[in-house]
Protein backbone atom coordinates (compact mmCIF):
# COMPACT_ATOMS: atom_id res chain seq x y z
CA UNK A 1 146.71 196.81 169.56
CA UNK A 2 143.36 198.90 168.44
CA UNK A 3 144.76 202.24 167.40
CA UNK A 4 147.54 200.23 165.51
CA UNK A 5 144.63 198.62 164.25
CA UNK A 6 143.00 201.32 162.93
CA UNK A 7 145.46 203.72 162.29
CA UNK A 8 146.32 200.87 159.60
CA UNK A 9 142.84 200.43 158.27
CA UNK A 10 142.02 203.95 157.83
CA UNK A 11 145.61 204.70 156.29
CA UNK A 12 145.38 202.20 153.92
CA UNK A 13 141.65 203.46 153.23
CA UNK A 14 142.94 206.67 152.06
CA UNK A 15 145.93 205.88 150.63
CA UNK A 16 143.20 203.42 148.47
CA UNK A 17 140.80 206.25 148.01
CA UNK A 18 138.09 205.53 145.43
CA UNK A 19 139.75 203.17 143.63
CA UNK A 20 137.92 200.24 145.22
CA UNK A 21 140.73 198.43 145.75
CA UNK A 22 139.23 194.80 146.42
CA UNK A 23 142.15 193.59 149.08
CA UNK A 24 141.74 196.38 151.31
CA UNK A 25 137.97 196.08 151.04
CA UNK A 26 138.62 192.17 152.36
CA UNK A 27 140.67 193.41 155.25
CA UNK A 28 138.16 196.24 155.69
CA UNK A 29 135.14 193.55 155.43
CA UNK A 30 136.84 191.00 158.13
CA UNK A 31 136.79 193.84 160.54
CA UNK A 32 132.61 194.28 160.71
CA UNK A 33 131.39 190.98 161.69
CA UNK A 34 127.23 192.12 160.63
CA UNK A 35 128.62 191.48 156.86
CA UNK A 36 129.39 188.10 157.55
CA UNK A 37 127.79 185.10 156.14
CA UNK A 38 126.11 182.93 158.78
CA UNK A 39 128.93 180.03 158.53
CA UNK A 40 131.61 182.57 159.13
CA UNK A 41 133.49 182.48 162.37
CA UNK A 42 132.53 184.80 165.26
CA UNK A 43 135.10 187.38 165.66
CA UNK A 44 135.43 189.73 168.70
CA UNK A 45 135.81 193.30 167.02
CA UNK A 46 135.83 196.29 169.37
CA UNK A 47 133.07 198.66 168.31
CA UNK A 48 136.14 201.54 167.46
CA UNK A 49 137.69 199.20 164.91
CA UNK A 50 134.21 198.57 163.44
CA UNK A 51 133.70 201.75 163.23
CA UNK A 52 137.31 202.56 161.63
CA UNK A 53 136.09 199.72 159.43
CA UNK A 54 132.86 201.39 158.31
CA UNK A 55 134.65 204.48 157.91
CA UNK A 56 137.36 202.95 155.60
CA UNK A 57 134.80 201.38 152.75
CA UNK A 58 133.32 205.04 152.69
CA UNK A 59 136.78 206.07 151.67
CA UNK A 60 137.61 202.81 149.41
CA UNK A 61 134.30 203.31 147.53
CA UNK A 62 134.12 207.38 147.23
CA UNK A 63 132.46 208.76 144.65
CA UNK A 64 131.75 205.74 143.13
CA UNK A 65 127.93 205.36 143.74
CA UNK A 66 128.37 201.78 144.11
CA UNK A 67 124.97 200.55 144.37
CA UNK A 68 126.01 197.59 146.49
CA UNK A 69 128.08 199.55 149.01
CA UNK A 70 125.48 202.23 149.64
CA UNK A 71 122.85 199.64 150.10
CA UNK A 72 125.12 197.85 152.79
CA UNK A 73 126.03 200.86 154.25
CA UNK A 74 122.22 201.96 154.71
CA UNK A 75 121.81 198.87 156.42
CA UNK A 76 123.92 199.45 158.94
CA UNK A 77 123.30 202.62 160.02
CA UNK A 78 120.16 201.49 160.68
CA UNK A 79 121.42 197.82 162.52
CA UNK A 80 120.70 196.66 166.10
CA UNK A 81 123.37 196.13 168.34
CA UNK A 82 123.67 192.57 167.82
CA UNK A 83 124.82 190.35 171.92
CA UNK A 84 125.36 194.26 173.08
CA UNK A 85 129.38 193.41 170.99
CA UNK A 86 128.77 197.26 169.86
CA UNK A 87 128.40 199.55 173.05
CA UNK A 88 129.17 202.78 170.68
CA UNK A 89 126.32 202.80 168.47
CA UNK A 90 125.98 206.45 167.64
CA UNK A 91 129.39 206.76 166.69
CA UNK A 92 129.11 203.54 164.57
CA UNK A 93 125.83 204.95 162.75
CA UNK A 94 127.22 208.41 162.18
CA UNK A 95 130.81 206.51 160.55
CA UNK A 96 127.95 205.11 158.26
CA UNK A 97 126.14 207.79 157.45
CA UNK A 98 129.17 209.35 156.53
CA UNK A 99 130.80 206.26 154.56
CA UNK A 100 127.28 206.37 152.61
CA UNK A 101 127.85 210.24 151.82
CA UNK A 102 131.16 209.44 150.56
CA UNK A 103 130.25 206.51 148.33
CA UNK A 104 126.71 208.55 146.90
């Protein structure tokens, strides 16, 4: 169910909130499939819980100017829609943008 889905991710983002919790980054990180390593399995994500996802690291990482998550975050506001999986891609770039602010 999606807005279980990311009612949970975004909760447990800010409950989480720049502390960089590494297990909520994992189930943050399963949920945006254009992080994944080649040999990882293809996963059908909706383009909200992407987003939700996106969103969610900004709030794990704030503040903390991690080098690695602003560069990833760049990168995908930035990132072609990838088999046209991501119809939203406005709303996914501007979750980003803002994750990036948050983590700068």
């Amino acid at each position: 169910h999606e807005p279980t889905q990311i009612g949970i991710m975004l909760g447990m983002a800010v409950s989480k909130r720049g502390s960089l919790d590494e297990a909520v980054f994992k189930m943050l990180y399963v949920h945006v499939p254009s992080l994944h390593p080649a040999n990882y399995p293809d996963l059908e994500v909706s383009s909200a819980v992407q987003t939700a996802a996106v969103m969610g690291i900004g709030l794990l990482y704030q503040g903390s100017k991690n080098r690695r998550m602003a560069e990833m975050l760049l990168a995908e506001i930035g990132r072609r829609a990838c088999n046209d999986r991501l119809q939203d891609r406005e709303g996914y770039s501007l979750a980003a943008g803002l994750a990036l602010g948050l983590v700068c």
